[in-house]
PDB file of N, CA and C in Angstrom:
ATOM      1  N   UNK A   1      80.794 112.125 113.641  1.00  0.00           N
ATOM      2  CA  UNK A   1      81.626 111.480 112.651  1.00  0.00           C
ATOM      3  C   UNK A   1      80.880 111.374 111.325  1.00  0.00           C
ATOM      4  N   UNK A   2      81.792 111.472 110.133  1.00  0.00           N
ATOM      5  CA  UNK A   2      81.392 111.218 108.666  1.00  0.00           C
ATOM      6  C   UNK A   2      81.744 110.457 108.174  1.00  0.00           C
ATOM      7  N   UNK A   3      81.015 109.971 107.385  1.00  0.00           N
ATOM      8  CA  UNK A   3      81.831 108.672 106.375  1.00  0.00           C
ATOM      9  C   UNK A   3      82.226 109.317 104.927  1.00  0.00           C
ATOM     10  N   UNK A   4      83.345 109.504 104.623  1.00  0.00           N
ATOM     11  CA  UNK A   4      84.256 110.054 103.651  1.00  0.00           C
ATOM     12  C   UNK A   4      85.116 108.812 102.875  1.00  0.00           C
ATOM     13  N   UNK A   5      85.110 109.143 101.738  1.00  0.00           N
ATOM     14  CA  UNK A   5      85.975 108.537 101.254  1.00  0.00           C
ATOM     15  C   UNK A   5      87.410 109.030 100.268  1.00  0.00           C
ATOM     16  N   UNK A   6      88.463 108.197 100.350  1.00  0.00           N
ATOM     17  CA  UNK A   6      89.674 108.553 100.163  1.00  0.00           C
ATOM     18  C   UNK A   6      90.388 107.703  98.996  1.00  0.00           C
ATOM     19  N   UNK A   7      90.545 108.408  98.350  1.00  0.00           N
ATOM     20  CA  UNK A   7      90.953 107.933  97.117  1.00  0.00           C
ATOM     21  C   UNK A   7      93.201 107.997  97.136  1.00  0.00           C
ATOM     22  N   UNK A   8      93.831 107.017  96.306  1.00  0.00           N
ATOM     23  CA  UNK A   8      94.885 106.797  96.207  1.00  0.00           C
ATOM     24  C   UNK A   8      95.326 105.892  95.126  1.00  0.00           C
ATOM     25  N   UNK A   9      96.643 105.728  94.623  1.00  0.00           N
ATOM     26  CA  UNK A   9      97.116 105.415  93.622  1.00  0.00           C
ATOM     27  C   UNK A   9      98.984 105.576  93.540  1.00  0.00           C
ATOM     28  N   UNK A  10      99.180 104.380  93.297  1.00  0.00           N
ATOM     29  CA  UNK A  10     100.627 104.040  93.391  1.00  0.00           C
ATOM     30  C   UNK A  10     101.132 103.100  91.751  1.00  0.00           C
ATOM     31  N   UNK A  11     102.155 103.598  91.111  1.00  0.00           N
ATOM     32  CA  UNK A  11     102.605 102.647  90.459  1.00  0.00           C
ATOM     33  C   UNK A  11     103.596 101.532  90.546  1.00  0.00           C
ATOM     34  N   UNK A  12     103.941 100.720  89.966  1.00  0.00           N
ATOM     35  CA  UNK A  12     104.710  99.580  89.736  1.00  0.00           C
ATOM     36  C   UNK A  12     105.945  99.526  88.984  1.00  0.00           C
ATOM     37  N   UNK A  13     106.720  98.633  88.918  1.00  0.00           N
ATOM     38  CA  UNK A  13     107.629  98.907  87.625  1.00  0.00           C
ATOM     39  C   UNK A  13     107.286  97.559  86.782  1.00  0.00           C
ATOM     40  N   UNK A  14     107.179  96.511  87.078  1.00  0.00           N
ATOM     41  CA  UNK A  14     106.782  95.352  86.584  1.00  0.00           C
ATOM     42  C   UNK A  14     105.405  94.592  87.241  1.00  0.00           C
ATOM     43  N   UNK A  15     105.102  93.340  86.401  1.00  0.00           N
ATOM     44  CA  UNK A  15     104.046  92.523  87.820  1.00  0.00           C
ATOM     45  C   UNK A  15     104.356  91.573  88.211  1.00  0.00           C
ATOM     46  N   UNK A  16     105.297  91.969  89.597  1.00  0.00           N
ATOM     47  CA  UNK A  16     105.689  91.042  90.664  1.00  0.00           C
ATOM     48  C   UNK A  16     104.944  91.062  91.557  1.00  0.00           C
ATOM     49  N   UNK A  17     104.706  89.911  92.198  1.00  0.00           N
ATOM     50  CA  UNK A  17     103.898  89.922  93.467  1.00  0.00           C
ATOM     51  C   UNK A  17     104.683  90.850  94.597  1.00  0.00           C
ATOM     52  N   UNK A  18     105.819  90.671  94.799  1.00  0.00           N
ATOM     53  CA  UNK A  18     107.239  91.361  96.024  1.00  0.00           C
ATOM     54  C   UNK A  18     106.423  93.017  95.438  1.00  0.00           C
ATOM     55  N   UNK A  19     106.517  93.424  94.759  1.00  0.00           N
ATOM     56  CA  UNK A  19     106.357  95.220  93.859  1.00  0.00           C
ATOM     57  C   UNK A  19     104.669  95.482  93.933  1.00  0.00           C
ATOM     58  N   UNK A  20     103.820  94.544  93.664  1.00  0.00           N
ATOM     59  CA  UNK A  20     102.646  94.487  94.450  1.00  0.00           C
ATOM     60  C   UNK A  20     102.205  95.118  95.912  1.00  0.00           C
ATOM     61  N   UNK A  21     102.897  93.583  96.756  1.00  0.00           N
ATOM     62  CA  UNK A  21     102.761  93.751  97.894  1.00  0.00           C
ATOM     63  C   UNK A  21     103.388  95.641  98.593  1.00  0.00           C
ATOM     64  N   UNK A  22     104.025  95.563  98.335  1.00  0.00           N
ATOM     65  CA  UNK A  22     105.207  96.468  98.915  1.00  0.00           C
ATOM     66  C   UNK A  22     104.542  98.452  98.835  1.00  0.00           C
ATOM     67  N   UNK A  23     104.183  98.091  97.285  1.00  0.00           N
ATOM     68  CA  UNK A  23     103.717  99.404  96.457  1.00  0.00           C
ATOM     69  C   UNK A  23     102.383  99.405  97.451  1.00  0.00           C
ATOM     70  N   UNK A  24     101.537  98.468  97.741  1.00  0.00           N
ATOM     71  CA  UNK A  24     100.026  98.613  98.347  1.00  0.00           C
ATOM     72  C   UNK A  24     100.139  98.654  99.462  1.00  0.00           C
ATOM     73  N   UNK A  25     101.546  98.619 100.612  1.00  0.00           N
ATOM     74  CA  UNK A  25     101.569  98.571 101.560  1.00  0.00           C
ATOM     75  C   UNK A  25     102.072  99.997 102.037  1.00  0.00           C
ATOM     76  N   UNK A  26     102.840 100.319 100.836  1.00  0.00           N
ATOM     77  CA  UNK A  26     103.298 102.213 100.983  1.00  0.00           C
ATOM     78  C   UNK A  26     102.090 102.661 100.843  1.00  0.00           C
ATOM     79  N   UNK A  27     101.461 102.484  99.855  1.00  0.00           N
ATOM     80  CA  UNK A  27      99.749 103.305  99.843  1.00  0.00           C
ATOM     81  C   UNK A  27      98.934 103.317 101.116  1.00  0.00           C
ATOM     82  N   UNK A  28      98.853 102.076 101.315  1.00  0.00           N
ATOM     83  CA  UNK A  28      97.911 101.979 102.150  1.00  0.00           C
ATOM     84  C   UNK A  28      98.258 102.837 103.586  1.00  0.00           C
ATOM     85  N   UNK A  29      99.465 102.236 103.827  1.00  0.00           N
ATOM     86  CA  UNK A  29     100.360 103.343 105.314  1.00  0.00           C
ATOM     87  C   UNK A  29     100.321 104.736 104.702  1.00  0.00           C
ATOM     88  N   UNK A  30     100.582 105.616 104.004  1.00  0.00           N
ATOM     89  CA  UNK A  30     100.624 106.705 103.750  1.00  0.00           C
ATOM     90  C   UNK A  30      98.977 107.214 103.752  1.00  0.00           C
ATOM     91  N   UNK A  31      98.195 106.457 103.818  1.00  0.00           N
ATOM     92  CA  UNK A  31      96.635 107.471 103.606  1.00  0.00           C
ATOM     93  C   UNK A  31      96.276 107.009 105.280  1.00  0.00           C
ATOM     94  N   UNK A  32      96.761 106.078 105.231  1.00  0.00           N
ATOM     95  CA  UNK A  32      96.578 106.328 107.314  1.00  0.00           C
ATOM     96  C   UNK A  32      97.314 107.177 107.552  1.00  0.00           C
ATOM     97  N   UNK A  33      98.572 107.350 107.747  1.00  0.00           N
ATOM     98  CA  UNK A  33      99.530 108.313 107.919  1.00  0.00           C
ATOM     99  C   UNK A  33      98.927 109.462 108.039  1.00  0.00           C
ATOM    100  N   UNK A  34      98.302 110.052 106.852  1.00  0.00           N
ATOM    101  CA  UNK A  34      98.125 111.559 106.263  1.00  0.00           C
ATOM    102  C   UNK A  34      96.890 111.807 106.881  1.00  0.00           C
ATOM    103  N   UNK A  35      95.584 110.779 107.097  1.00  0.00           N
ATOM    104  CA  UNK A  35      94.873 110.986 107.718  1.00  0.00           C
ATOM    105  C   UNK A  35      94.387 110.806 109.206  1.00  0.00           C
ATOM    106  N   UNK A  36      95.693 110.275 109.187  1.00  0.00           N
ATOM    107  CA  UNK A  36      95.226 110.101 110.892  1.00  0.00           C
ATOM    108  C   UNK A  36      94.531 109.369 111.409  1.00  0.00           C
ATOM    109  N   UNK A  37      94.689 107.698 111.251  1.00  0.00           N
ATOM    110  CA  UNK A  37      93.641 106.809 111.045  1.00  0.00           C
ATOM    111  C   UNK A  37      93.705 105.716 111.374  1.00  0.00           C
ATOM    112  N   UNK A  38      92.979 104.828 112.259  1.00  0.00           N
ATOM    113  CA  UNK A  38      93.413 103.914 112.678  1.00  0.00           C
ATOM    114  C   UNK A  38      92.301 102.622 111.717  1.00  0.00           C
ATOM    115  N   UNK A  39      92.916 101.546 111.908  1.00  0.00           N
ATOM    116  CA  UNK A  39      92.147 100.298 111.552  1.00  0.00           C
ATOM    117  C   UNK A  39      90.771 100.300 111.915  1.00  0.00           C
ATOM    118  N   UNK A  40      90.519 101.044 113.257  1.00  0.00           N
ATOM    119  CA  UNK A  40      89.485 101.144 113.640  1.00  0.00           C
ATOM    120  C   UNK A  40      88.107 101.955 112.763  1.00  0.00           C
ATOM    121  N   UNK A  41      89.115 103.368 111.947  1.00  0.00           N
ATOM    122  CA  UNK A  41      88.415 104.123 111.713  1.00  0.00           C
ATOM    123  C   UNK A  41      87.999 103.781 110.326  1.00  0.00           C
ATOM    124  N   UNK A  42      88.055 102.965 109.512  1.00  0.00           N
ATOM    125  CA  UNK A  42      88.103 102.014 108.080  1.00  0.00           C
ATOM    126  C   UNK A  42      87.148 101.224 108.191  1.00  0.00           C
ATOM    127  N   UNK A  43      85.940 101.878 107.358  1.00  0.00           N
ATOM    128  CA  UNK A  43      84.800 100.888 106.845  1.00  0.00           C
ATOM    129  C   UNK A  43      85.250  99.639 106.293  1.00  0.00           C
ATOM    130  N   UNK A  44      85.498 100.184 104.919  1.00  0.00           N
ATOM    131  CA  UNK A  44      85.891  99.107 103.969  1.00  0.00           C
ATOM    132  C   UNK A  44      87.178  99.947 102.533  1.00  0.00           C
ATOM    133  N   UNK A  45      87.721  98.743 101.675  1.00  0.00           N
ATOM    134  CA  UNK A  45      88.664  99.829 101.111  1.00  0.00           C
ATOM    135  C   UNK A  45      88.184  98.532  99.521  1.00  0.00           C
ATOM    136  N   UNK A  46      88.672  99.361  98.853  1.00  0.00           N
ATOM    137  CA  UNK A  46      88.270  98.735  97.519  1.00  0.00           C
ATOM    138  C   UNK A  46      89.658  98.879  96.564  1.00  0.00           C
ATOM    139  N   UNK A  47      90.168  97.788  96.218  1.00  0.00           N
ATOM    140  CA  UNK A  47      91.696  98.369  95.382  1.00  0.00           C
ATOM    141  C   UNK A  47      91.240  97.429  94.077  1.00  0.00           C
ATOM    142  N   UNK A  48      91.880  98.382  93.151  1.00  0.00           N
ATOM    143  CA  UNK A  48      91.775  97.933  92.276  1.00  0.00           C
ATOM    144  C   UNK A  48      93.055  97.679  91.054  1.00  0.00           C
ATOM    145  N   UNK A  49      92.933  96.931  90.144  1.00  0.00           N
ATOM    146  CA  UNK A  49      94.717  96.874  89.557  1.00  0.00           C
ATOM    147  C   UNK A  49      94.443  97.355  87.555  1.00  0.00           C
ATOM    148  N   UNK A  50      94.957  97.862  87.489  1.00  0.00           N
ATOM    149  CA  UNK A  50      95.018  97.982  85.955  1.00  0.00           C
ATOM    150  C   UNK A  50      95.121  96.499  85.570  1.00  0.00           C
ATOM    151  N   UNK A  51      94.701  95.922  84.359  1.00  0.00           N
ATOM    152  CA  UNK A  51      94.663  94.513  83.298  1.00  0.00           C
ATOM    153  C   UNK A  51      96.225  93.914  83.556  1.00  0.00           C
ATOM    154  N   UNK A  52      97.453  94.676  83.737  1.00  0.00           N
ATOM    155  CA  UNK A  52      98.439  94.063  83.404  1.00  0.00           C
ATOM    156  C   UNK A  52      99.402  93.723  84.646  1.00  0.00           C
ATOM    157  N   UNK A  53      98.613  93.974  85.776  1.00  0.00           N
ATOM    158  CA  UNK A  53      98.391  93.008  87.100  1.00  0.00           C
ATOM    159  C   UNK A  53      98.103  92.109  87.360  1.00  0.00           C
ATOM    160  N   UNK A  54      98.377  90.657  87.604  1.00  0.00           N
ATOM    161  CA  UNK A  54      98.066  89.600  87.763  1.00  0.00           C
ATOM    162  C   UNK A  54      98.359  88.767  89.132  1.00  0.00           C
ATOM    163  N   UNK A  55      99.681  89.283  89.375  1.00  0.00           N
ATOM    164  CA  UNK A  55     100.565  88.459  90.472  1.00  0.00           C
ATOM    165  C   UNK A  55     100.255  88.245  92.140  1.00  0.00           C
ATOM    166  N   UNK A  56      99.131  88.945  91.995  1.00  0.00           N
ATOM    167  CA  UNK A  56      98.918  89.238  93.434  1.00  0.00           C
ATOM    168  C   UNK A  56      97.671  90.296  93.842  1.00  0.00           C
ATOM    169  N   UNK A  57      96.920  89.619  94.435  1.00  0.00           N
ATOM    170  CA  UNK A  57      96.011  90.584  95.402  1.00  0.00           C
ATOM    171  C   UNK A  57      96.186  91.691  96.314  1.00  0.00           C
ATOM    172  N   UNK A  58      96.033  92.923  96.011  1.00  0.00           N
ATOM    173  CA  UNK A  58      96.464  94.298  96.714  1.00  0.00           C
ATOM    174  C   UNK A  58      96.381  94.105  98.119  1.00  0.00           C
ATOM    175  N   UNK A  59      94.879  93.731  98.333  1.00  0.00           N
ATOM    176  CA  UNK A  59      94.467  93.278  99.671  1.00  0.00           C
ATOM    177  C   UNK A  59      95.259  92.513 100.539  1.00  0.00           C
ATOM    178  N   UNK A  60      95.762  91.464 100.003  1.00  0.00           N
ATOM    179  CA  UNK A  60      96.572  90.691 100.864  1.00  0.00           C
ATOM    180  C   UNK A  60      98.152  91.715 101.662  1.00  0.00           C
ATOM    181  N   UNK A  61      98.100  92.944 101.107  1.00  0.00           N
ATOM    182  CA  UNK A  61      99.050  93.625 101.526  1.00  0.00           C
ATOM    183  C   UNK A  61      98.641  94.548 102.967  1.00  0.00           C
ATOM    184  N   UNK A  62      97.090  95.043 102.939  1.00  0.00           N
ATOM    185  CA  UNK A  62      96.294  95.441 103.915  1.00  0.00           C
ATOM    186  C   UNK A  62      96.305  94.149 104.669  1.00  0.00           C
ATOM    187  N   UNK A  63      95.830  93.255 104.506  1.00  0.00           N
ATOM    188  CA  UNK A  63      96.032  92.222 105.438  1.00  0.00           C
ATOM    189  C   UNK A  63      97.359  92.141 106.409  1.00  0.00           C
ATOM    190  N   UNK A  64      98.057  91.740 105.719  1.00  0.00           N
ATOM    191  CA  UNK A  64      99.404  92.274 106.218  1.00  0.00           C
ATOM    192  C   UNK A  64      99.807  93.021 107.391  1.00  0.00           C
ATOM    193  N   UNK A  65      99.262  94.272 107.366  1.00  0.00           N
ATOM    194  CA  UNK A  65      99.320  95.371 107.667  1.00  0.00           C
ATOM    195  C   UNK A  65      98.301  95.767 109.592  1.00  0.00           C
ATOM    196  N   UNK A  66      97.599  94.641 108.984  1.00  0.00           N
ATOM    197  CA  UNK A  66      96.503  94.514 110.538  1.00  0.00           C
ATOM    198  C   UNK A  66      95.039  94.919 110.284  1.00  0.00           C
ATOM    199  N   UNK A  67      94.683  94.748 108.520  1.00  0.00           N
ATOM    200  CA  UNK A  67      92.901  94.680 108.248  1.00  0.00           C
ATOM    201  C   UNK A  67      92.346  93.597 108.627  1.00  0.00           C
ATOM    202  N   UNK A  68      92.218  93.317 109.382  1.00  0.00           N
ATOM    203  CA  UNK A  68      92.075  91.365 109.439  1.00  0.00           C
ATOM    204  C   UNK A  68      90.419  91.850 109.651  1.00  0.00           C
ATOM    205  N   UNK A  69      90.054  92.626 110.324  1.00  0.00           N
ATOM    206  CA  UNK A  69      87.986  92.890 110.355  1.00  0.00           C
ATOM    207  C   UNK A  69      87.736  93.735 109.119  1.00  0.00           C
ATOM    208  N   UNK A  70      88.336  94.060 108.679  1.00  0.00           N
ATOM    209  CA  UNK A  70      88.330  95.238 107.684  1.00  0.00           C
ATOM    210  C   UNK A  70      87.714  94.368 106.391  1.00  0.00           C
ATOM    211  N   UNK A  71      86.294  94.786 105.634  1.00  0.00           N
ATOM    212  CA  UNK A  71      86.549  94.135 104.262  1.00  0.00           C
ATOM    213  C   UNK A  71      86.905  94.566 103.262  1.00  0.00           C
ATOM    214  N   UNK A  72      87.650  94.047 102.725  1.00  0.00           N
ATOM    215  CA  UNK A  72      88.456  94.397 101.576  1.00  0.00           C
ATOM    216  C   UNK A  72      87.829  94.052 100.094  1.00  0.00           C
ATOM    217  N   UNK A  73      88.394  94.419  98.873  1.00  0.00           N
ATOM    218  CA  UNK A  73      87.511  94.156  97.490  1.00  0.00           C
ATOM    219  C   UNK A  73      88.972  94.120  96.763  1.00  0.00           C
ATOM    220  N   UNK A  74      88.847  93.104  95.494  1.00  0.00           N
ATOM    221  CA  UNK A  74      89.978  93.572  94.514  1.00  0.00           C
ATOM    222  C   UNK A  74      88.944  93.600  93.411  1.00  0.00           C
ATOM    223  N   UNK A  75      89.466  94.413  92.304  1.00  0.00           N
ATOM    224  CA  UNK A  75      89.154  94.415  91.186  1.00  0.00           C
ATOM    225  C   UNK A  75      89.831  94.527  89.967  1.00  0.00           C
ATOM    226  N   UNK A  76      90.022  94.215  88.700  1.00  0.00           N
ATOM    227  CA  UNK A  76      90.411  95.103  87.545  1.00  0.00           C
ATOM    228  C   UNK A  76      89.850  96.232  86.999  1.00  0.00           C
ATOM    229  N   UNK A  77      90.721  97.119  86.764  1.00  0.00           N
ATOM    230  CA  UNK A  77      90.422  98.751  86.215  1.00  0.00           C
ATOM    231  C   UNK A  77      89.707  97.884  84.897  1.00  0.00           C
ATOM    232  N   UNK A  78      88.863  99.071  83.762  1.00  0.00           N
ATOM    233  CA  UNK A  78      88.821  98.718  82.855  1.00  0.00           C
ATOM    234  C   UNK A  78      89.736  99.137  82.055  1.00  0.00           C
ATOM    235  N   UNK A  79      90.308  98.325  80.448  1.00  0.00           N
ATOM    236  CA  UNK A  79      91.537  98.205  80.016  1.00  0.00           C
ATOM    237  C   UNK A  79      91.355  99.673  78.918  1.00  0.00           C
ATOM    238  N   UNK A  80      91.631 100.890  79.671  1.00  0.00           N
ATOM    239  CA  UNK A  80      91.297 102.131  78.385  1.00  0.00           C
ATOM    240  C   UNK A  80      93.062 102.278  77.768  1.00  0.00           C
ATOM    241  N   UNK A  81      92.898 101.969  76.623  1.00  0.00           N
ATOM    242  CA  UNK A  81      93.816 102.435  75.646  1.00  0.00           C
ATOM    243  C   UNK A  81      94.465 103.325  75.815  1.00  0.00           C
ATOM    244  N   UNK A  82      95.992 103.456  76.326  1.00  0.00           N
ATOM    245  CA  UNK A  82      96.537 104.886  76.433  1.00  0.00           C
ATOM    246  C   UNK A  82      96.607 104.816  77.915  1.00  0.00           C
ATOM    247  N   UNK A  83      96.067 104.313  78.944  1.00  0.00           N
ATOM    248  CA  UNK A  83      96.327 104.657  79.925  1.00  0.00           C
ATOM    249  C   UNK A  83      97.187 104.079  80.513  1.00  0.00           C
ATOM    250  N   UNK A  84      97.451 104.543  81.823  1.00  0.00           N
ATOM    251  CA  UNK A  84      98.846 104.230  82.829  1.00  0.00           C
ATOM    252  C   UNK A  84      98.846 103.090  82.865  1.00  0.00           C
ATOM    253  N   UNK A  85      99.666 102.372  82.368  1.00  0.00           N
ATOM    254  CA  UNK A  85     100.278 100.820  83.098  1.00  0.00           C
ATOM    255  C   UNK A  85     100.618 100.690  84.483  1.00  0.00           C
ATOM    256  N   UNK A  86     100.521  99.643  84.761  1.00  0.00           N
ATOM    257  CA  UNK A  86     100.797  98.623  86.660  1.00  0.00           C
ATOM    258  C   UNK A  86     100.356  99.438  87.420  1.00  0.00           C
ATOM    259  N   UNK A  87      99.141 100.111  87.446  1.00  0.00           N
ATOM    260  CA  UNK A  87      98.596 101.242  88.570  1.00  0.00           C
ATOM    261  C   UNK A  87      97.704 100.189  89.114  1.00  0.00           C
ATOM    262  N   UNK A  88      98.116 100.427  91.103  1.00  0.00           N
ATOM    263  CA  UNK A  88      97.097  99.770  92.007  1.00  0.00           C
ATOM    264  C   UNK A  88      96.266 101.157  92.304  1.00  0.00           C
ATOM    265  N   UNK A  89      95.207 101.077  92.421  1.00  0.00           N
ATOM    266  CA  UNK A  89      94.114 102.106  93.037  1.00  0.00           C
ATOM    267  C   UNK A  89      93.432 101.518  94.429  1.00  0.00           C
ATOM    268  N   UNK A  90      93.376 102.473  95.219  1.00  0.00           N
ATOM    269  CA  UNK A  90      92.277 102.386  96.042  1.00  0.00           C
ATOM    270  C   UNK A  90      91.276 103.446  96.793  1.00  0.00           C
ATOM    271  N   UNK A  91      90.300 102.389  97.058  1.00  0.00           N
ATOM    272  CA  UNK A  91      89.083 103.831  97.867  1.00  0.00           C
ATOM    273  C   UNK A  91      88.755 103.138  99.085  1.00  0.00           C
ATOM    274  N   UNK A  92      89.071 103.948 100.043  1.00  0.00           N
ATOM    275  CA  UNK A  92      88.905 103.046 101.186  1.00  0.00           C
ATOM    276  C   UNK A  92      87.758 104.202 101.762  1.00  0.00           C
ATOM    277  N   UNK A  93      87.044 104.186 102.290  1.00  0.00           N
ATOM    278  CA  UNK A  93      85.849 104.412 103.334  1.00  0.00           C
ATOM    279  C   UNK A  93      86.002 104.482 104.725  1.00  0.00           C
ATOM    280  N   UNK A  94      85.865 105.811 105.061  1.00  0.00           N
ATOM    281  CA  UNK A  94      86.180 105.874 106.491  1.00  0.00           C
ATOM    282  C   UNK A  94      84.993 106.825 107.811  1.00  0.00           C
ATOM    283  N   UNK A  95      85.764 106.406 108.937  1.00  0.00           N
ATOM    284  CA  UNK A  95      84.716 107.454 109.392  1.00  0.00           C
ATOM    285  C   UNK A  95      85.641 108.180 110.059  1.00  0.00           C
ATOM    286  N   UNK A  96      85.164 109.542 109.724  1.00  0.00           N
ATOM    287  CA  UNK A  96      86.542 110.675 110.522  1.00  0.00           C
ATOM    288  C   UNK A  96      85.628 111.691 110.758  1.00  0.00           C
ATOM    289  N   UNK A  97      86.347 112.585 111.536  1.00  0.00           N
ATOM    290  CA  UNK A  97      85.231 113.960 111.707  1.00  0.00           C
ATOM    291  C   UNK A  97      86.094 114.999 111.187  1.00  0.00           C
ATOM    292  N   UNK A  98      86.892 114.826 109.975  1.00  0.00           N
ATOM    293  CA  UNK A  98      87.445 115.714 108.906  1.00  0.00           C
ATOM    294  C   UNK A  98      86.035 116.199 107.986  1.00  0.00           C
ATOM    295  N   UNK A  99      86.424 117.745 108.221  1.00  0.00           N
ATOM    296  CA  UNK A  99      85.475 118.023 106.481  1.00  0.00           C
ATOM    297  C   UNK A  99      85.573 116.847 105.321  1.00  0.00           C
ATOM    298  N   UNK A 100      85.143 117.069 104.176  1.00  0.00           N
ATOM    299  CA  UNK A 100      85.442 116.634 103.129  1.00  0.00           C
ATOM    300  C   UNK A 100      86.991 117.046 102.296  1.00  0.00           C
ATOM    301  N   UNK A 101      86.978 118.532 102.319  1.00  0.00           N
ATOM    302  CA  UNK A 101      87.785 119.423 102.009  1.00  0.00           C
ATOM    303  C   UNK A 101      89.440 118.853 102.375  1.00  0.00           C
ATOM    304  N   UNK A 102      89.557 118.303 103.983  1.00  0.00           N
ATOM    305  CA  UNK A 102      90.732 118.158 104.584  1.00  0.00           C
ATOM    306  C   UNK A 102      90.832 116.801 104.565  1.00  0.00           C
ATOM    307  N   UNK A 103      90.293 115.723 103.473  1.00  0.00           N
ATOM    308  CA  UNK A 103      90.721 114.164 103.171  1.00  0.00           C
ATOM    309  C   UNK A 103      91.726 114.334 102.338  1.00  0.00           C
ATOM    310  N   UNK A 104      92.682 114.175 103.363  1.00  0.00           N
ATOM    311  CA  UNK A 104      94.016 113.558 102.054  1.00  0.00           C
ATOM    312  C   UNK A 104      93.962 112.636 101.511  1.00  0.00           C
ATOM    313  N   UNK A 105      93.863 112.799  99.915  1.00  0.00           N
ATOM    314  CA  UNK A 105      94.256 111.616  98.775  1.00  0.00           C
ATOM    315  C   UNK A 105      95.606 111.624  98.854  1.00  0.00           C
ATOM    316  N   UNK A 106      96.102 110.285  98.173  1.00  0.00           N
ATOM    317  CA  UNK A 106      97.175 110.246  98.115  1.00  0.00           C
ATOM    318  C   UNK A 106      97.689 109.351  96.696  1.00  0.00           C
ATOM    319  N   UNK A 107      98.637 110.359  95.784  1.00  0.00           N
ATOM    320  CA  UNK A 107      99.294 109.827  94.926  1.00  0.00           C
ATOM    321  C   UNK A 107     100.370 109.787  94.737  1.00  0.00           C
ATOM    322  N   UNK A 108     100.953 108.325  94.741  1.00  0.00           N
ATOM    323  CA  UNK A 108     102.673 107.855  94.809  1.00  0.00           C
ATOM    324  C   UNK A 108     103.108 107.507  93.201  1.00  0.00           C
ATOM    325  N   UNK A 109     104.295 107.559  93.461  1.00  0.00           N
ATOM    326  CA  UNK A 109     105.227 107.273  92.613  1.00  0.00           C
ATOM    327  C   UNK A 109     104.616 107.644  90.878  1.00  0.00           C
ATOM    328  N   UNK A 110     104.718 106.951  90.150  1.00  0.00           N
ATOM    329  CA  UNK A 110     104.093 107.223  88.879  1.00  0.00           C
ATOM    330  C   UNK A 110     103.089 107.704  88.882  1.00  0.00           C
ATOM    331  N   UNK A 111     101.976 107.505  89.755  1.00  0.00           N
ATOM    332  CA  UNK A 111     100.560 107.415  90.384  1.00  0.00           C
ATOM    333  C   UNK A 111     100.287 109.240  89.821  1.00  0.00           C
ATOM    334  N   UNK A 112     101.409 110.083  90.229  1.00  0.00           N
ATOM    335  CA  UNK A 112     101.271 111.401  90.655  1.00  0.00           C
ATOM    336  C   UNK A 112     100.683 112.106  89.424  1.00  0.00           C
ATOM    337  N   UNK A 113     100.890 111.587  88.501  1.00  0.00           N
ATOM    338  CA  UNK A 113     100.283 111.734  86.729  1.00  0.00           C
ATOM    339  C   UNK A 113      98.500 111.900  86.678  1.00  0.00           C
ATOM    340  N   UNK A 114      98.373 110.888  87.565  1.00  0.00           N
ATOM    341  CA  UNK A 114      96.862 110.461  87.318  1.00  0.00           C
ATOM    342  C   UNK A 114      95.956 112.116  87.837  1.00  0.00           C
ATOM    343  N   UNK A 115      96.646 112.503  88.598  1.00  0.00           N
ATOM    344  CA  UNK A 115      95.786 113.371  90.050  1.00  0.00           C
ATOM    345  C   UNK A 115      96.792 114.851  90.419  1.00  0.00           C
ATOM    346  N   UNK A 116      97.502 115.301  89.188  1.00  0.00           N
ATOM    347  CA  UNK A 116      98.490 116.355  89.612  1.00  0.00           C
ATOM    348  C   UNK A 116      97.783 117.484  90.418  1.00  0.00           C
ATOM    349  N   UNK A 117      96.958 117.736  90.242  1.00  0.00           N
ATOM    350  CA  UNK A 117      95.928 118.362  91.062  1.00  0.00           C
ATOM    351  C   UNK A 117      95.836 118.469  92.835  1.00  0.00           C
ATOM    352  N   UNK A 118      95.843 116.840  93.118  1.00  0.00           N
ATOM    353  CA  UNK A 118      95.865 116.628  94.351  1.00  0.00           C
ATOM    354  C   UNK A 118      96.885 115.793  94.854  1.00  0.00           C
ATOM    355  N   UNK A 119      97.635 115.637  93.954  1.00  0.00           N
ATOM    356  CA  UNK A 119      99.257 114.291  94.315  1.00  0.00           C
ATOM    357  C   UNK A 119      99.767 115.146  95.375  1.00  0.00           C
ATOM    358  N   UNK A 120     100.413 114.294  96.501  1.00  0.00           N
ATOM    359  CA  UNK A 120     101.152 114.826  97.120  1.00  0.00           C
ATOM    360  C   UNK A 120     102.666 113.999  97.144  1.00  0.00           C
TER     361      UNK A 120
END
């Protein structure tokens, strides 16, 4: 097994806690989903919110979800001029015996801007 990490990104339409929760809970299920991954296989995940996020902790949506051993991090992006509004990010840390090559990232909704490259 490797420890890889997996990058993702979902947008918002406003900052509601309900559009929060919901948006970090599609993220978060979709990079298990894609990778094939259980709670088990999750070091740690790190989300982070653009400045014009306030309403709510990403994490508490992984919680939710069944991270309860899992540690979690929130942060604010830094505020760059020009960039995407209400974007949650995360990097979660895993151990899989995927190459590097075959880690699905995953970018939702508005998100898909950030990463056209690798959005799916």
């Amino acid at each position: 097994m490797a420890v890889r990490a997996v990058r993702g990104a979902t947008q918002i339409d406003a900052d509601d806690r309900d559009q929060i929760l919901e948006a970090t809970a599609e993220l978060v299920s979709a990079v298990m989903f894609r990778n094939e991954l259980s709670t088990d296989d999750v070091i740690s995940v790190i989300f982070t919110v653009t400045p014009d996020l306030t309403t709510e902790f990403p994490a508490l949506a992984a919680r939710k979800l069944g991270f309860h051993d899992v540690p979690l991090l929130c942060a604010t992006e830094i505020g760059v001029p020009g960039a995407l509004p209400r974007v949650i990010r995360l990097m979660a840390h895993i151990e899989t015996g995927r190459p590097r090559s075959d880690v699905q990232h995953v970018y939702l909704r508005g998100a898909t801007a950030l990463r056209l490259d690798i959005a799916q």
